[in-house]
N, C-alpha and C. Protein backbone atom coordinates (compact mmCIF):
# COMPACT_ATOMS: atom_id res chain seq x y z
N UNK A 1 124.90 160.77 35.15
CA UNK A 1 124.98 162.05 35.83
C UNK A 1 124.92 161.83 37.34
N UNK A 2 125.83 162.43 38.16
CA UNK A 2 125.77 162.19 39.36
C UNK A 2 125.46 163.92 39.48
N UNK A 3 123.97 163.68 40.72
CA UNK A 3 123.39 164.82 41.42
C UNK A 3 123.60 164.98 42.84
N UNK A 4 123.94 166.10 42.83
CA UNK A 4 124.76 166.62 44.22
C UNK A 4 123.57 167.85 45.00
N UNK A 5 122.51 167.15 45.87
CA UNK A 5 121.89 168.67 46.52
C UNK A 5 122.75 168.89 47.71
N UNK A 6 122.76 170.46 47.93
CA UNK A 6 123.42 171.08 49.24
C UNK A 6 122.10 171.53 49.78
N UNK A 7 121.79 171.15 51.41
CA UNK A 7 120.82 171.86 51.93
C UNK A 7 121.00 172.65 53.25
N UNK A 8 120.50 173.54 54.01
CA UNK A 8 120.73 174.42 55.37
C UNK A 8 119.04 174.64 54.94
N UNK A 9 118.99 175.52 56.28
CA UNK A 9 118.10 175.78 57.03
C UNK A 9 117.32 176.73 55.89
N UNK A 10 117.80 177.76 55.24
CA UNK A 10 116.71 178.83 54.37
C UNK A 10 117.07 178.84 53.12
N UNK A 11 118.33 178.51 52.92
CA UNK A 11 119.15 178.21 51.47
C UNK A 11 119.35 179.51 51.03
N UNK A 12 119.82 180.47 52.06
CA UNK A 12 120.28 181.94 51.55
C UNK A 12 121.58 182.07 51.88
N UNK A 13 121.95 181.42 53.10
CA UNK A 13 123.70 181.60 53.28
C UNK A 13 124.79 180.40 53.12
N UNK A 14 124.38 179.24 53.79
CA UNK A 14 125.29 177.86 53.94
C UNK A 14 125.15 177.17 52.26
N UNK A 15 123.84 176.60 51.93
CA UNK A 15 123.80 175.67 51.21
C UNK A 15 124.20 176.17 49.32
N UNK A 16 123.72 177.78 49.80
CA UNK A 16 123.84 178.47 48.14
C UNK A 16 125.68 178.60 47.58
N UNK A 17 126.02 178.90 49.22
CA UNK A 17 127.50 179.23 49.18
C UNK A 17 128.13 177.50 48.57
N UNK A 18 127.46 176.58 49.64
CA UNK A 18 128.07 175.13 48.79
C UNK A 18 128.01 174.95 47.52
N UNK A 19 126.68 175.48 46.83
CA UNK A 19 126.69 174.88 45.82
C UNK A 19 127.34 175.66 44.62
N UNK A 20 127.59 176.79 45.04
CA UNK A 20 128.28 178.08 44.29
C UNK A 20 129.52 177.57 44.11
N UNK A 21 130.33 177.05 45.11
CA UNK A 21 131.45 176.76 45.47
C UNK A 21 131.59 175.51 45.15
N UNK A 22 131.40 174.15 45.17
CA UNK A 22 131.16 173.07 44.37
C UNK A 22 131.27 172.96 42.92
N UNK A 23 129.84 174.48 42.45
CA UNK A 23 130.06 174.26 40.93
C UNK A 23 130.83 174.53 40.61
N UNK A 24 132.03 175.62 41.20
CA UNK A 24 133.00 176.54 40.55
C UNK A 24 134.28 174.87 40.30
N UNK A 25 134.45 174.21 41.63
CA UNK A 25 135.38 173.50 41.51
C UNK A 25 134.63 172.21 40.32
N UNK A 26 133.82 172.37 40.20
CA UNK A 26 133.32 170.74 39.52
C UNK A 26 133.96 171.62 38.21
N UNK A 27 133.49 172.85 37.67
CA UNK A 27 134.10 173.78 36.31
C UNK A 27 134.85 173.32 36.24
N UNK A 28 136.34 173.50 37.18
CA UNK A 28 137.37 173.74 36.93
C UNK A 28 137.65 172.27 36.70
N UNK A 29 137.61 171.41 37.35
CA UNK A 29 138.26 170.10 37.16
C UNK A 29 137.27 169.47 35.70
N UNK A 30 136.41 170.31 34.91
CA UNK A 30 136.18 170.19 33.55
C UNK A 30 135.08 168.74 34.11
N UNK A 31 134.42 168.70 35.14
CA UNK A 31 133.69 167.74 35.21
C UNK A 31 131.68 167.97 34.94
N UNK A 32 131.36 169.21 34.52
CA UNK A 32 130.71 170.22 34.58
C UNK A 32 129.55 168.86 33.91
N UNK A 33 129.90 167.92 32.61
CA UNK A 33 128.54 167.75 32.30
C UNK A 33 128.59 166.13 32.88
N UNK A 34 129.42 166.00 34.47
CA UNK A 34 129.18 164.26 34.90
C UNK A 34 128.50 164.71 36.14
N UNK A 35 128.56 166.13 36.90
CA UNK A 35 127.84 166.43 38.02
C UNK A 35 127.13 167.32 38.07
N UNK A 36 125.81 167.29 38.64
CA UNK A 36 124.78 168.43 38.47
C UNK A 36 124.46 168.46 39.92
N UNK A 37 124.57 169.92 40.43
CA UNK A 37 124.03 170.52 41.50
C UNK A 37 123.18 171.67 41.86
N UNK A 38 122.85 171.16 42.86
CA UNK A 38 122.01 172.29 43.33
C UNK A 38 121.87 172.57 44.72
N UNK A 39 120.65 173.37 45.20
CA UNK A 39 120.54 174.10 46.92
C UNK A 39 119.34 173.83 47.09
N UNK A 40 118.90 173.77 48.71
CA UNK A 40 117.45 173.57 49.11
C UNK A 40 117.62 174.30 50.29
N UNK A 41 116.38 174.76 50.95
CA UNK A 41 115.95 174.52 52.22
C UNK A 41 115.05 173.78 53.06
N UNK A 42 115.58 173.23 54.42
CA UNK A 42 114.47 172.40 55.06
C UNK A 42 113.28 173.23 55.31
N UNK A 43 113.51 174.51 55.07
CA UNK A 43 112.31 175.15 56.22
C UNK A 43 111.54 176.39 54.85
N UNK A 44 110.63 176.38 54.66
CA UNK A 44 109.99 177.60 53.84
C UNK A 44 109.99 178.71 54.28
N UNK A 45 111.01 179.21 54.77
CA UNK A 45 111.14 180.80 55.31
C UNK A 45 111.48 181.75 54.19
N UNK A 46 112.54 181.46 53.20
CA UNK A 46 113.24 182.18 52.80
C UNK A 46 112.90 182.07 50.86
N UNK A 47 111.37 181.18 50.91
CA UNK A 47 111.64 180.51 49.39
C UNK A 47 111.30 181.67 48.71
N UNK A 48 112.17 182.13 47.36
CA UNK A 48 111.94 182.76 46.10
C UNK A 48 113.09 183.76 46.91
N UNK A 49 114.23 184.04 47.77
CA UNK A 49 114.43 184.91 47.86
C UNK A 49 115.67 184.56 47.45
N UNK A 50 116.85 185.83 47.37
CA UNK A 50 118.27 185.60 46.90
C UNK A 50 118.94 185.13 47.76
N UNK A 51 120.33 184.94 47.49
CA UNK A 51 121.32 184.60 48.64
C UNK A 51 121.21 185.57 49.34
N UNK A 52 122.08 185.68 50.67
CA UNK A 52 122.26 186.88 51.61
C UNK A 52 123.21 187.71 50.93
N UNK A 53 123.31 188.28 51.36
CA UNK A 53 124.51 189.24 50.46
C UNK A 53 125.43 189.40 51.33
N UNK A 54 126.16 188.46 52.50
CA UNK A 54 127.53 188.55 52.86
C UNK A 54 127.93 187.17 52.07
N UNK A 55 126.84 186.36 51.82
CA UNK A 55 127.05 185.21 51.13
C UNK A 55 127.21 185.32 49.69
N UNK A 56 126.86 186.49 48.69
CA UNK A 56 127.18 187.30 47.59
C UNK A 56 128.69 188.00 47.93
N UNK A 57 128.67 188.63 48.96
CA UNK A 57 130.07 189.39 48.98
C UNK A 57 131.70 188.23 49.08
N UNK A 58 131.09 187.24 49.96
CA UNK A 58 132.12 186.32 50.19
C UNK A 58 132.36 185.49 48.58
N UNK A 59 131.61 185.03 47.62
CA UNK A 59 131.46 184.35 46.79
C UNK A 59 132.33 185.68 45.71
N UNK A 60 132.00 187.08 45.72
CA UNK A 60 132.62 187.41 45.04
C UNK A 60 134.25 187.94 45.35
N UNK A 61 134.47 187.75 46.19
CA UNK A 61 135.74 188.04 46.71
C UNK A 61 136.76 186.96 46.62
N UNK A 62 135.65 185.47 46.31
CA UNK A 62 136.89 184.45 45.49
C UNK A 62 136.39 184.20 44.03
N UNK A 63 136.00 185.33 43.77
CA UNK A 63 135.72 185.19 41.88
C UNK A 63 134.57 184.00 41.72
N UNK A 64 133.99 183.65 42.29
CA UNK A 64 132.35 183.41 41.81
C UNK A 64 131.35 183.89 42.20
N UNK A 65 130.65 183.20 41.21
CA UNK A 65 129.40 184.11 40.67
C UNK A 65 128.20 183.30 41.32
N UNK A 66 127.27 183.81 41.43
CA UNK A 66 125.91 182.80 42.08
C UNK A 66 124.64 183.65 41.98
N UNK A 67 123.35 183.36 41.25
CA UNK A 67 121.74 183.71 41.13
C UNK A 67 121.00 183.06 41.32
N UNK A 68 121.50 182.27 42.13
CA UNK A 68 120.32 181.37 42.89
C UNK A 68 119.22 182.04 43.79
N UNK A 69 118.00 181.33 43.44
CA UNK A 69 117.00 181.67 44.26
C UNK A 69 116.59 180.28 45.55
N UNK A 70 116.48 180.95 46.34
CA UNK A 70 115.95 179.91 48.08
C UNK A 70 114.64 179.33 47.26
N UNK A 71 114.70 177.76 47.47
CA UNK A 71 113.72 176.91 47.33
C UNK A 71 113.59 175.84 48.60
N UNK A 72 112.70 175.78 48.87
CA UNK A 72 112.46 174.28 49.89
C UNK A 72 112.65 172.67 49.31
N UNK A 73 113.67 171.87 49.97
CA UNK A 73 113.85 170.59 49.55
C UNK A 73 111.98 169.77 49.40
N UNK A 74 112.16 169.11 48.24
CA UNK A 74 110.54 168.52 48.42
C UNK A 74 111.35 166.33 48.38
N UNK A 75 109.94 165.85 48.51
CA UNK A 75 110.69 164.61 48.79
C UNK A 75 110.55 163.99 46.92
N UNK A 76 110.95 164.91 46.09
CA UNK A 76 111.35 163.70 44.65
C UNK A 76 112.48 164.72 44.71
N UNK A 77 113.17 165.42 45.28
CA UNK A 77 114.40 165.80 45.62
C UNK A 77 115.47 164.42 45.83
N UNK A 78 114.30 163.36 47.02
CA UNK A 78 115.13 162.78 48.25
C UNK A 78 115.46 161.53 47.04
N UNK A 79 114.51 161.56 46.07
CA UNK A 79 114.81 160.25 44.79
C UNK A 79 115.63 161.07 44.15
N UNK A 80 115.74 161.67 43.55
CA UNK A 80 116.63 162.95 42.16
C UNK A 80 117.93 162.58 42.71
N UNK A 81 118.57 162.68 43.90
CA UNK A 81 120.00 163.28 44.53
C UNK A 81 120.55 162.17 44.62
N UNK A 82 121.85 161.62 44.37
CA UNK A 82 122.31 160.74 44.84
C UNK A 82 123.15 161.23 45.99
N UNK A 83 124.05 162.06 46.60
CA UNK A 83 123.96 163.13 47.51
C UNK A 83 123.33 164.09 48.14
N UNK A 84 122.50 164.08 49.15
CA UNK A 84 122.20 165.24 49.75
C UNK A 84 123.06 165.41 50.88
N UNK A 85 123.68 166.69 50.65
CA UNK A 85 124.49 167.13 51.74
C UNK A 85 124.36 168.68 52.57
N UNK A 86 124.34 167.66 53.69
CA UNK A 86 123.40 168.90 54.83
C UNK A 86 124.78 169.71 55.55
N UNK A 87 124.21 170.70 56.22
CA UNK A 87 125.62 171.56 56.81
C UNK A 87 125.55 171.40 57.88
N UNK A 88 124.33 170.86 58.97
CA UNK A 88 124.72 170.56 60.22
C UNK A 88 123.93 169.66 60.53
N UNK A 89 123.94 169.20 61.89
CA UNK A 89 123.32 167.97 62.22
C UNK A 89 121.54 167.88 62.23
N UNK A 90 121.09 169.50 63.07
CA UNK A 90 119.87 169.88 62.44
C UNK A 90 118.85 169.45 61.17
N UNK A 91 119.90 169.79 59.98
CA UNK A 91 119.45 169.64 58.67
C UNK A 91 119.31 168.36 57.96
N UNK A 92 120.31 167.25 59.05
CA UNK A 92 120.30 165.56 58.94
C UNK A 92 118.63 165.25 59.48
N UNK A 93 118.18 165.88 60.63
CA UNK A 93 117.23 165.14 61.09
C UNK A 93 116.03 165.59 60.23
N UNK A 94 116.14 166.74 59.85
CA UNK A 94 114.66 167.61 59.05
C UNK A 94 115.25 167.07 57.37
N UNK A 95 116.08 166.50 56.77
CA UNK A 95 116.28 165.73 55.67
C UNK A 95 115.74 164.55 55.69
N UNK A 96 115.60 163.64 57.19
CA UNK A 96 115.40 162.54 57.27
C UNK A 96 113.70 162.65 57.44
N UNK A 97 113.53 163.98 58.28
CA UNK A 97 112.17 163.80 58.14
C UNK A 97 111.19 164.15 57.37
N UNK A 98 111.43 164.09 56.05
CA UNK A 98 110.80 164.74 54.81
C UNK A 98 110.88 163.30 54.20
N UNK A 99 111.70 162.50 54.44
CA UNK A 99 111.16 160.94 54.14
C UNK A 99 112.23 160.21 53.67
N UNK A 100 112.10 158.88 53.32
CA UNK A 100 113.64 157.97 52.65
C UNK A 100 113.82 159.14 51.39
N UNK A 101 115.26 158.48 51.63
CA UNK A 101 116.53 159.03 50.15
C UNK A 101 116.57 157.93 49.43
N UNK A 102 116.82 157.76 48.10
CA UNK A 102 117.63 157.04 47.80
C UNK A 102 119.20 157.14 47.66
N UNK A 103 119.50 158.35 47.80
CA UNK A 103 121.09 158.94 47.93
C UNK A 103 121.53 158.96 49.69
N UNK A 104 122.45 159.11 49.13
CA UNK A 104 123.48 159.35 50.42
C UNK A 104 123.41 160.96 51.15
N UNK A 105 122.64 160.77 52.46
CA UNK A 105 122.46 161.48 53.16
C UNK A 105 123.90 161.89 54.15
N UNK A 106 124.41 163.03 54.27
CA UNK A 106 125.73 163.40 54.79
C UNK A 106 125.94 164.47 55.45
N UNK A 107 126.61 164.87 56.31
CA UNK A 107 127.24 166.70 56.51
C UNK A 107 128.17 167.00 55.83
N UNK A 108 128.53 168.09 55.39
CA UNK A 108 129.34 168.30 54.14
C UNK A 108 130.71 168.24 54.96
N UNK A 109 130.53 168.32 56.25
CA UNK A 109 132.44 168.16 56.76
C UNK A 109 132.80 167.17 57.23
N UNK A 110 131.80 166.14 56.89
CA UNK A 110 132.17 164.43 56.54
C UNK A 110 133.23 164.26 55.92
N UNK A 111 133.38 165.33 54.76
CA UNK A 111 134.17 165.12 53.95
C UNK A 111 135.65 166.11 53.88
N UNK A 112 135.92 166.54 55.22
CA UNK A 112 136.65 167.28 55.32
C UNK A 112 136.98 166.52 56.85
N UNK A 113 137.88 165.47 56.62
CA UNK A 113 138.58 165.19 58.09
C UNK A 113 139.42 165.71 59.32
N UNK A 114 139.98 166.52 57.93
CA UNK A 114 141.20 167.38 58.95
C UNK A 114 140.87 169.18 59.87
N UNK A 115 139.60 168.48 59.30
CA UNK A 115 138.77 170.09 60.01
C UNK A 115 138.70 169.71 61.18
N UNK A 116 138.18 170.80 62.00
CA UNK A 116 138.12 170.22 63.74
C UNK A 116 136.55 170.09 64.29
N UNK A 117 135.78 170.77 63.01
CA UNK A 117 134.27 170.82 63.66
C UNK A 117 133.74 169.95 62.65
N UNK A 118 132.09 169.43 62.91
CA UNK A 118 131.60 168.60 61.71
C UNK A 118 130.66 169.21 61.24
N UNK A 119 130.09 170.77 62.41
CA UNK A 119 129.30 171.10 61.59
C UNK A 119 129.20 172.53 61.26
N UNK A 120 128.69 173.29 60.33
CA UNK A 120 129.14 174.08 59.75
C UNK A 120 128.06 175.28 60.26
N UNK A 121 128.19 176.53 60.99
CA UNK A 121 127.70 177.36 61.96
C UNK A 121 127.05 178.22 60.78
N UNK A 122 125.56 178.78 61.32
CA UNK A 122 124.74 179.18 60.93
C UNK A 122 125.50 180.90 59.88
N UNK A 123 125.99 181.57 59.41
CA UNK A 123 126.33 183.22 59.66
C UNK A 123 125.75 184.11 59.15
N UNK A 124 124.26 183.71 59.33
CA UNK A 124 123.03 184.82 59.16
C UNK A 124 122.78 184.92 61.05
N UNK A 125 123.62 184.31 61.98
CA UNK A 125 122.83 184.74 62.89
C UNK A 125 124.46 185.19 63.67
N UNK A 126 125.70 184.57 62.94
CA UNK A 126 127.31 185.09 63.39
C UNK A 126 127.52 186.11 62.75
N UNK A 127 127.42 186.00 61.16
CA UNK A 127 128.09 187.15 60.24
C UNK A 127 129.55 186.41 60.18
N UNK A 128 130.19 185.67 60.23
CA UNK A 128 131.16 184.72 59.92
C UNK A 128 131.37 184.60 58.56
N UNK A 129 130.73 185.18 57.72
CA UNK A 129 130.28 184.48 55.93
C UNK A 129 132.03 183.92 55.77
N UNK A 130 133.11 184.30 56.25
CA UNK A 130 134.64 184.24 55.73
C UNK A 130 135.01 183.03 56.16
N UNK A 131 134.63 182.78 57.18
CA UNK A 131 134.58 181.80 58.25
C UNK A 131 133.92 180.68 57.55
N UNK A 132 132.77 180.78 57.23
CA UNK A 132 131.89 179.43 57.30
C UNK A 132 132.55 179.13 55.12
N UNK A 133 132.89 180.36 54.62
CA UNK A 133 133.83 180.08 53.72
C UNK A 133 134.74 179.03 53.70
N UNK A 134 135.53 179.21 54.62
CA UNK A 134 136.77 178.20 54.63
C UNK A 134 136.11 176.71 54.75
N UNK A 135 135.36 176.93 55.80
CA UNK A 135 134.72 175.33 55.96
C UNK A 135 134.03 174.70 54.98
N UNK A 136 133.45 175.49 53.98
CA UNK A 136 132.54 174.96 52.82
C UNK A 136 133.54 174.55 51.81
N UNK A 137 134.71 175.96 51.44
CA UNK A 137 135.64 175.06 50.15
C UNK A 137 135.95 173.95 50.88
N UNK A 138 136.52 173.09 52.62
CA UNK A 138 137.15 172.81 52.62
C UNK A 138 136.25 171.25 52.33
N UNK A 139 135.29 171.48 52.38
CA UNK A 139 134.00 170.18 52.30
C UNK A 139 133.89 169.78 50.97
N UNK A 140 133.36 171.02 50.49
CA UNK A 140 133.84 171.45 49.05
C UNK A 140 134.79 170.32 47.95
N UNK A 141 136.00 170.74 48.77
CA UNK A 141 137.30 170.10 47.93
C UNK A 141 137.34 168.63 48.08
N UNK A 142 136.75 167.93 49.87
CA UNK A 142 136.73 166.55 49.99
C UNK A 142 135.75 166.23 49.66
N UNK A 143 134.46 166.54 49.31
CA UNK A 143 133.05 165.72 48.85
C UNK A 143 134.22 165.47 46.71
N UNK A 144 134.55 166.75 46.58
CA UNK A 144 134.86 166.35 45.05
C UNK A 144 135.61 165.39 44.91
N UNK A 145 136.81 165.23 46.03
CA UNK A 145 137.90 163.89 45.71
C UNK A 145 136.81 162.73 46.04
N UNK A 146 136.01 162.79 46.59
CA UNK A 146 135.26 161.57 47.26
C UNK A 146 134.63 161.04 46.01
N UNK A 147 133.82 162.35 45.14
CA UNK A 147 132.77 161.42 43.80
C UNK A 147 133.96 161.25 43.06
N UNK A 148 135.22 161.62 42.66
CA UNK A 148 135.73 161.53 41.76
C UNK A 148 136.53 160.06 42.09
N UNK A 149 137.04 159.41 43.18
CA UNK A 149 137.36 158.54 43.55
C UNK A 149 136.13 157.33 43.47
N UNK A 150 135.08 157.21 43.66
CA UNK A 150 133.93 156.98 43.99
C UNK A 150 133.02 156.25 42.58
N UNK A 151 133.49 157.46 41.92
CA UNK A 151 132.86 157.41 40.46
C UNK A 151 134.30 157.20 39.38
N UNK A 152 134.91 157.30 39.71
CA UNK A 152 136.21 157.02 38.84
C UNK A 152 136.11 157.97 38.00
N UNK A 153 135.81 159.31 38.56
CA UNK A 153 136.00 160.92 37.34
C UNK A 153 137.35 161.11 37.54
């Protein structure tokens, strides 16, 4: 089983939307029982609460679904994941400082070359949710060619 965490700052708008969006594509490419994912936050602001709901509205406007609740990354997270993938550079240093990984620590638009930014803008404080959309499938779509190349799925 390869484990995939997505993390941001409260895990109500960036990281829930990744992992919403991840699972939908891991579904579709029928890879559902070789990858298991999930969401965190670095920071305990937001734990037990839902997604945001432009991050609900955007998710349902491309036909998925998401009931995730905001949890804080803990460090048998940083052993569990063979991916943790952060949305901005912020979330690299507060990943790193919660202690060693044994996974591969990343920004999710590592995996999206042909994008122009690397890191993926907050939109609980823009309102962008459409915006920071595009950038997540587009991370999204290259983190999946990456395990599937990677892992020979």
């Amino acid at each position: 089983m390869i484990r995939v965490l997505f993390v941001c700052l409260g895990n109500i708008c960036r990281s829930p939307m990744a992992e919403a969006v991840f699972t939908h594509l891991v579904r579709e490419a029928g890879l559902e029982h070789q990858i298991e994912v999930d969401s965190a936050a670095t920071s305990n602001y937001e734990i037990g609460e839902p997604a945001h709901r432009g991050t609900i509205e955007v998710l349902k406007k491309h036909n998925i679904h998401y009931e995730g609740r905001a949890r804080q990354i803990t460090r048998a997270d940083l052993q569990k994941y063979d991916y943790i993938i952060a949305m901005d550079d912020d979330n690299v240093a507060d990943i790193k400082a919660f202690g060693p990984s044994r996974g591969r620590v990343a920004r999710l638009l590592d995996f999206a070359p042909e994008v122009a930014v690397r890191e993926i803008p907050d939109p609980y404080y823009t309102g962008q949710f459409g915006h920071v959309y595009d950038l997540v499938e587009a991370g999204a779509r290259g983190l999946l060619a990456q395990l599937r190349k990677d892992h020979g799925l």
